[in-house]
C-alpha atoms as a PDB file:
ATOM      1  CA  UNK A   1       0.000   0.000   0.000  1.00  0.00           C
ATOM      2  CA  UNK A   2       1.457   3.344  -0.812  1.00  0.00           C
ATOM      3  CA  UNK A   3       1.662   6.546   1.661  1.00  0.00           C
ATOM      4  CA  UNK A   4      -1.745   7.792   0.389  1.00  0.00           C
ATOM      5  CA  UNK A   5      -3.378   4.506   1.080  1.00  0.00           C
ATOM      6  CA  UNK A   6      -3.612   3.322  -2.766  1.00  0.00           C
ATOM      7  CA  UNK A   7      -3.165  -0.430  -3.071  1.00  0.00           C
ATOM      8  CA  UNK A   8      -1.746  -1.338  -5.804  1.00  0.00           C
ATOM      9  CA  UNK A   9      -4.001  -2.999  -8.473  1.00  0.00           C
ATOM     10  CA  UNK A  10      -1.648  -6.232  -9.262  1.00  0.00           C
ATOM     11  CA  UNK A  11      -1.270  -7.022  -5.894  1.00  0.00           C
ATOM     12  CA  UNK A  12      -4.533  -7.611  -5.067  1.00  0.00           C
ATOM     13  CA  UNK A  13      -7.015  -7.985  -8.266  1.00  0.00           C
ATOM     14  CA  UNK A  14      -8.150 -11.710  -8.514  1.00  0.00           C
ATOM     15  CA  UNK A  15      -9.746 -13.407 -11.429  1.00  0.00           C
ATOM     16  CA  UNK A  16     -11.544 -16.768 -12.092  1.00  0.00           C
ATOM     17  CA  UNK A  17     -12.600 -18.155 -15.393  1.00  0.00           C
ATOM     18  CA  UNK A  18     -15.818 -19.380 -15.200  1.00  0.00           C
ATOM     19  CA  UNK A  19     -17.247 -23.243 -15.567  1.00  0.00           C
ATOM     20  CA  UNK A  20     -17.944 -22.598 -19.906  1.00  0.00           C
ATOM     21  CA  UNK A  21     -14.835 -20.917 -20.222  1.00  0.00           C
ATOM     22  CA  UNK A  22     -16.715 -17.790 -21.969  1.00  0.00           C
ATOM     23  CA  UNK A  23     -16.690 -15.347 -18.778  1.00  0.00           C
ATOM     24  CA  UNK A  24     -13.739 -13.875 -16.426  1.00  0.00           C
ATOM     25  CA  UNK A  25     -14.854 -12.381 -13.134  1.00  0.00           C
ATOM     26  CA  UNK A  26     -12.420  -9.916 -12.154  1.00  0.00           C
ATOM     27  CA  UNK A  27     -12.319  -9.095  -8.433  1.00  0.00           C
ATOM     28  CA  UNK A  28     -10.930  -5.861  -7.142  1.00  0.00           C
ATOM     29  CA  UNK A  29      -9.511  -5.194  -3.691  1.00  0.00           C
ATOM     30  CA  UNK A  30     -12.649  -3.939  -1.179  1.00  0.00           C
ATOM     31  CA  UNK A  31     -12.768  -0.176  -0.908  1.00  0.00           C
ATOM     32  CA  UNK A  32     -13.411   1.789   1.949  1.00  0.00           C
ATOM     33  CA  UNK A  33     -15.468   4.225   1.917  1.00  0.00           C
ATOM     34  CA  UNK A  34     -16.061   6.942   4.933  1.00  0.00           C
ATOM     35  CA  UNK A  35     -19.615   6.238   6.841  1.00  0.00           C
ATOM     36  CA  UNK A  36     -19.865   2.635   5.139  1.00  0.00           C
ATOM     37  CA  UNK A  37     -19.128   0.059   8.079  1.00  0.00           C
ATOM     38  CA  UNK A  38     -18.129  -2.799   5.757  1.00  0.00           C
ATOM     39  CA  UNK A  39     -15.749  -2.826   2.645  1.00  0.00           C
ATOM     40  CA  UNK A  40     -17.541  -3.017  -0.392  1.00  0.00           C
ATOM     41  CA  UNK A  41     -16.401  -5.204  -2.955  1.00  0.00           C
ATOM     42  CA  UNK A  42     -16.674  -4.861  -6.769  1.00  0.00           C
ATOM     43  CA  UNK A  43     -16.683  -7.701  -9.244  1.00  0.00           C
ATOM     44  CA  UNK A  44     -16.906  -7.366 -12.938  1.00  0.00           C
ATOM     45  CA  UNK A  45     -17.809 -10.214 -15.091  1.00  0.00           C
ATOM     46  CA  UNK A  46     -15.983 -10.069 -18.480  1.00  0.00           C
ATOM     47  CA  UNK A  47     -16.469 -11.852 -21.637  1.00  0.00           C
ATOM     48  CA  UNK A  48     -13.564 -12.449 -24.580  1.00  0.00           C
ATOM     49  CA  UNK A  49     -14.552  -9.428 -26.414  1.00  0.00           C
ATOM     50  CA  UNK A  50     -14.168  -7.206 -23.521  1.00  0.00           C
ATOM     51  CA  UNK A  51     -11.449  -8.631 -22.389  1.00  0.00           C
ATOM     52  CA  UNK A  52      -9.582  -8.093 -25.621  1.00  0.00           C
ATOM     53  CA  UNK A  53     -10.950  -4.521 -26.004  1.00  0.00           C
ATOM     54  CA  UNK A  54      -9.371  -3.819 -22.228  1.00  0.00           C
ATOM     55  CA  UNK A  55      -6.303  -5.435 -23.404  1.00  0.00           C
ATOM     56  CA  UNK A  56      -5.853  -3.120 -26.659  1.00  0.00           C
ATOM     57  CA  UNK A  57      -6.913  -0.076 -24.140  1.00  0.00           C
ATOM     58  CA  UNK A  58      -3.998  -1.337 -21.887  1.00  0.00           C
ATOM     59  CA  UNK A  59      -1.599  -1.890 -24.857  1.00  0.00           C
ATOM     60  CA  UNK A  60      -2.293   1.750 -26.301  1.00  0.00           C
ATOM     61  CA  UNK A  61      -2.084   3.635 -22.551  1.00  0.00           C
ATOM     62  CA  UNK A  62       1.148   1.923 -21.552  1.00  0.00           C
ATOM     63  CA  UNK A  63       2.538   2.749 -25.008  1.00  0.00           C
ATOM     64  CA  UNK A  64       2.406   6.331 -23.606  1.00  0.00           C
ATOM     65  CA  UNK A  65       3.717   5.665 -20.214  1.00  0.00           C
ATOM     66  CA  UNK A  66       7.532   5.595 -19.075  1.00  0.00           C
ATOM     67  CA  UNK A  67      10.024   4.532 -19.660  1.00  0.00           C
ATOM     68  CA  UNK A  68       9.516   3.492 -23.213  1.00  0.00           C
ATOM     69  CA  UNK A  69       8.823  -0.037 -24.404  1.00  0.00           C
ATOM     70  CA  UNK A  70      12.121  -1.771 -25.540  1.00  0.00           C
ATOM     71  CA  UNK A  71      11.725  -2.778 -29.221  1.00  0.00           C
ATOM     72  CA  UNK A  72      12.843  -6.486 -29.819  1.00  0.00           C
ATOM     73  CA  UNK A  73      15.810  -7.107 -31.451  1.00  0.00           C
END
């Protein structure tokens, strides 16, 4: 957990692939929020076409991130 109480996301994100094999259920870390007694917890149910869209979304933001990508050889 960092100094301004972020946790970060691949520590704690969890994911199952369901029974068919056509759905991923993505699990975040509970969040705390200020008059809520309990943690809530958020899962997101994902099929293949989502998950590849997030993937390409990933792809394109870390493309702009540092440091640069090293280009194969």
């Amino acid at each position: 957990m960092s100094d301004d109480g972020r946790v970060p996301l691949g520590w704690a994100v969890t994911y199952k692939v369901s029974a068919d094999q056509r759905r991923v259920r993505m699990h975040l870390p509970p969040l705390r929020f200020a008059g809520v007694r309990k943690p809530v917890s958020i899962y997101m149910d994902l099929d293949a076409e989502a998950v590849d869209a997030f993937q390409r979304q990933l792809a394109e933001i870390r493309a702009q991130m540092l440091p640069a990508l090293c280009e194969p050889p």
